[in-house]
C-alpha atoms as a PDB file:
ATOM      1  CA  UNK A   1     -37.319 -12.805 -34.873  1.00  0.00           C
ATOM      2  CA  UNK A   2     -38.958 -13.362 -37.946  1.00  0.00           C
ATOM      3  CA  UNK A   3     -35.241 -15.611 -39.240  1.00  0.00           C
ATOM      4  CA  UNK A   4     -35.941 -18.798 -41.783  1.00  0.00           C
ATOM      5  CA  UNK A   5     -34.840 -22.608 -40.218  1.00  0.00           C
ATOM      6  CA  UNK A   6     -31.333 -22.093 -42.883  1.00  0.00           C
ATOM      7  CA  UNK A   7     -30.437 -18.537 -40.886  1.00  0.00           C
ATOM      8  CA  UNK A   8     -31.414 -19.803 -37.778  1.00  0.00           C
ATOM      9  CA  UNK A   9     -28.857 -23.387 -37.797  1.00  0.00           C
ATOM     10  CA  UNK A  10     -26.196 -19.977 -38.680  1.00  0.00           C
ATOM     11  CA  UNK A  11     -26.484 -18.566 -35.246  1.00  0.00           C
ATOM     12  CA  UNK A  12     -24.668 -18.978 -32.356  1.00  0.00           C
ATOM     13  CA  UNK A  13     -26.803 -21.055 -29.811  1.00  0.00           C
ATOM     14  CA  UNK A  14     -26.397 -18.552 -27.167  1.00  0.00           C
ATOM     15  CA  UNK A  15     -29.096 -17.075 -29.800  1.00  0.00           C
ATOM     16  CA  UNK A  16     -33.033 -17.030 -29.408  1.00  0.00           C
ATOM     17  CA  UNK A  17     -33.783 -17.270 -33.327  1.00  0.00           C
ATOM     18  CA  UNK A  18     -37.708 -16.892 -33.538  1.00  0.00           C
ATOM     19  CA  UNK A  19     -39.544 -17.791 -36.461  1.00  0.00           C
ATOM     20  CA  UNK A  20     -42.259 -15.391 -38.375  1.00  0.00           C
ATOM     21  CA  UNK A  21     -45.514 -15.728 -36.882  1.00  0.00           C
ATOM     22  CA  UNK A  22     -49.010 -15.074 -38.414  1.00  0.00           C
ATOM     23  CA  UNK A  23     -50.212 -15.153 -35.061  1.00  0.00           C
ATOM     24  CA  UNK A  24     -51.359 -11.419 -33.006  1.00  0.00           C
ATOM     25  CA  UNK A  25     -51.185 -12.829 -29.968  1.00  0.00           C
ATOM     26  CA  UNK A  26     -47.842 -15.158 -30.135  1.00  0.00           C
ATOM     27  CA  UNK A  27     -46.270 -12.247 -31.983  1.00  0.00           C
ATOM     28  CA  UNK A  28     -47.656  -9.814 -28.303  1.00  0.00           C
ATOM     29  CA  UNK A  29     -46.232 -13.062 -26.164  1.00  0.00           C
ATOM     30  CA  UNK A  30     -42.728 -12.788 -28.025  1.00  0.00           C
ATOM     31  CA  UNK A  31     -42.628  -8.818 -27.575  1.00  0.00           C
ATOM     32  CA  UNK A  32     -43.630  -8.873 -24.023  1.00  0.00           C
ATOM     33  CA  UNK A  33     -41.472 -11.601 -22.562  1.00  0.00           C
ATOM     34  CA  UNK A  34     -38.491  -9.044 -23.687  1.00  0.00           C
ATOM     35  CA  UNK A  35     -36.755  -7.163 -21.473  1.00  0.00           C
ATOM     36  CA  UNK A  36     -35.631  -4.895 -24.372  1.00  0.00           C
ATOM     37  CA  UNK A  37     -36.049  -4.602 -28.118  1.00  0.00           C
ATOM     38  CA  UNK A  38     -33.238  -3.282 -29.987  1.00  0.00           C
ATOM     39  CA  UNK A  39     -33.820  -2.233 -33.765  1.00  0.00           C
ATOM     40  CA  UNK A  40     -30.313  -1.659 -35.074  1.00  0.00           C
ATOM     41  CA  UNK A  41     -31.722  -0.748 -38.615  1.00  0.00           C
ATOM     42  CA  UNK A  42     -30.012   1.718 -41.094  1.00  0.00           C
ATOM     43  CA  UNK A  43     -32.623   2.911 -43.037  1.00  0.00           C
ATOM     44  CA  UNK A  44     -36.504   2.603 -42.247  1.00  0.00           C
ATOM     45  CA  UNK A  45     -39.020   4.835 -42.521  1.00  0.00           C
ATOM     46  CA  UNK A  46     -41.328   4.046 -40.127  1.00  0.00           C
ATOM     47  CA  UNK A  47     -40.436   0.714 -38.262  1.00  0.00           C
ATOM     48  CA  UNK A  48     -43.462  -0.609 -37.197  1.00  0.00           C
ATOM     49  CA  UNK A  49     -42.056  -3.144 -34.978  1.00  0.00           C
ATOM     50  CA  UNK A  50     -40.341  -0.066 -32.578  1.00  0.00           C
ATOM     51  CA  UNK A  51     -44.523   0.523 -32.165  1.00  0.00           C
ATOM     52  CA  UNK A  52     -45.620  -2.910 -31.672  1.00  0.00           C
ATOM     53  CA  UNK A  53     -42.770  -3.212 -28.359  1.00  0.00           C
ATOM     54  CA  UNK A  54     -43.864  -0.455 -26.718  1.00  0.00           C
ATOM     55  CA  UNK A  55     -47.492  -1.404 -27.510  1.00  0.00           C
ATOM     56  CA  UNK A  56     -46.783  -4.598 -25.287  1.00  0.00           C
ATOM     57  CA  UNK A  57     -44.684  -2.879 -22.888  1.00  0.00           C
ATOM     58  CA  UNK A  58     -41.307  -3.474 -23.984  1.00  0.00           C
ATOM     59  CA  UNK A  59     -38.779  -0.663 -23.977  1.00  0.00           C
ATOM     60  CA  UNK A  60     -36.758  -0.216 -27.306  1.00  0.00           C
ATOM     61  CA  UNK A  61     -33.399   0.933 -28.261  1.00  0.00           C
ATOM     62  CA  UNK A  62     -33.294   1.762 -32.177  1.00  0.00           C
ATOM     63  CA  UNK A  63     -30.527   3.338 -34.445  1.00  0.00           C
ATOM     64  CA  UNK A  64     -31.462   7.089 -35.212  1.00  0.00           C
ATOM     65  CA  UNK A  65     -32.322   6.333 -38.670  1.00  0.00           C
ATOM     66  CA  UNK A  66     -35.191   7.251 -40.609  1.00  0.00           C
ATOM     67  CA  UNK A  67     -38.137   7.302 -39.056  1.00  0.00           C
ATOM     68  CA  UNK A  68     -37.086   4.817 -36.263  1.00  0.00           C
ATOM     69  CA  UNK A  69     -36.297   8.067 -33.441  1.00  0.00           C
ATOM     70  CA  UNK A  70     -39.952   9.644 -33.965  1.00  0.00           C
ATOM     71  CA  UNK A  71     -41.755   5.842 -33.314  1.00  0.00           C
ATOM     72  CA  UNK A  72     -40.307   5.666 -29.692  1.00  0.00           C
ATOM     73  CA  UNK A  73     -42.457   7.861 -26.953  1.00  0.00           C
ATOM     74  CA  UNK A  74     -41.951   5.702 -23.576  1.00  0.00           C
ATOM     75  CA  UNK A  75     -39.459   7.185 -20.789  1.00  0.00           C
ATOM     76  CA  UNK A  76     -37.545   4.151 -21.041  1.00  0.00           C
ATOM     77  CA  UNK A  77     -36.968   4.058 -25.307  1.00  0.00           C
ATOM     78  CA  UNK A  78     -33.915   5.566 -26.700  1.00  0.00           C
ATOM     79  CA  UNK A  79     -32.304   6.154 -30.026  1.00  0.00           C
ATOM     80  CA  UNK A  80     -28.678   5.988 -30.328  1.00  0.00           C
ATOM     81  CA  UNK A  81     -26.566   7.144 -33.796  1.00  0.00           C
ATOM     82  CA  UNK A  82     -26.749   4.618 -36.158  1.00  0.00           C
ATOM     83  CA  UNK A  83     -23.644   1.667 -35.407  1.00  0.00           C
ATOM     84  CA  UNK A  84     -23.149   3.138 -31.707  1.00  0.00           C
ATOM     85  CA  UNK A  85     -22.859  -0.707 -30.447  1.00  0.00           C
ATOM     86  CA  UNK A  86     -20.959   0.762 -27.598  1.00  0.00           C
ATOM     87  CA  UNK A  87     -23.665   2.741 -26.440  1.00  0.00           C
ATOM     88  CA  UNK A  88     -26.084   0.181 -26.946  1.00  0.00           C
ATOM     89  CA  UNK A  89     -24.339  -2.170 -24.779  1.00  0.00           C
ATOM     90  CA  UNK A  90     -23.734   1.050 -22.162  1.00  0.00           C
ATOM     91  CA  UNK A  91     -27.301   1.323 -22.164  1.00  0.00           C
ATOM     92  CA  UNK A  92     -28.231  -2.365 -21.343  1.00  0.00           C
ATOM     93  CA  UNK A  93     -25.382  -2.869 -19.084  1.00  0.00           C
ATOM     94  CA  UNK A  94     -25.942   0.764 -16.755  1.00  0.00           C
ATOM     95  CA  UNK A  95     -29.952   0.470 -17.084  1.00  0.00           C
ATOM     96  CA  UNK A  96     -31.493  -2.450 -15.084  1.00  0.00           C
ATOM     97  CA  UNK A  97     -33.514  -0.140 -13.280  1.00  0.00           C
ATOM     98  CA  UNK A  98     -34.297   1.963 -16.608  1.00  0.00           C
ATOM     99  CA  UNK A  99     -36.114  -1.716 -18.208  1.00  0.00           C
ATOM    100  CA  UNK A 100     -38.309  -2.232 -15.079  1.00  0.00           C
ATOM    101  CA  UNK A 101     -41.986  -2.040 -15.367  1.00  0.00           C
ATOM    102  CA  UNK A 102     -42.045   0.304 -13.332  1.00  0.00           C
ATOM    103  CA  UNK A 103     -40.081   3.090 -14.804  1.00  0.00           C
ATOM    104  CA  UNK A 104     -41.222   2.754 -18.248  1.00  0.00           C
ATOM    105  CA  UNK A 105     -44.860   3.970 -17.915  1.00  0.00           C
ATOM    106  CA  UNK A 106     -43.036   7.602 -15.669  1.00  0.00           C
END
């Protein structure tokens, strides 16, 4: 989200490359149509877009960098160490129940 037209023609076309948006409410669409946000930033101090997931219901993995590991309060959120791929990918794979609507508010 958020890539320019030159980064997007770079990506694979198995990827969803969204635009930046102005827009509140398209920006809530895009977030809540996830199943998952994943953050995989090094360094941030406090990633507002961790917030703006959970906001619209959308669980979200995040490196523990920063200030990424205090933004994430739901059941369902996690922080992993920072360029733990593996577990990421555990995570997704083992956790179909964990990203249903109805575990994430428990």
């Amino acid at each position: 989200m958020g890539v320019k037209p030159e980064q997007k023609k770079a990506l694979p076309e198995n990827i969803i490359a969204i635009q930046r948006t102005n827009n509140q409410k398209e920006l809530a669409e895009i977030y809540t149509s996830a199943d998952v946000f994943f953050n995989p930033s090094y360094e941030d101090n406090y990633p507002t877009v961790n917030l703006e997931a959970e906001a619209c219901g959308t669980p979200v993995i995040t490196y523990d960098a920063g200030g990424s590991a205090e933004t994430i309060h739901n059941n369902s959120s996690q922080a992993v160490p920072c360029g733990d791929i593996e577990t990421v990918k555990k995570i997704i794979e083992d956790s179909e129940e964990l990203f249903s609507p109805k575990s994430f508010f428990s």
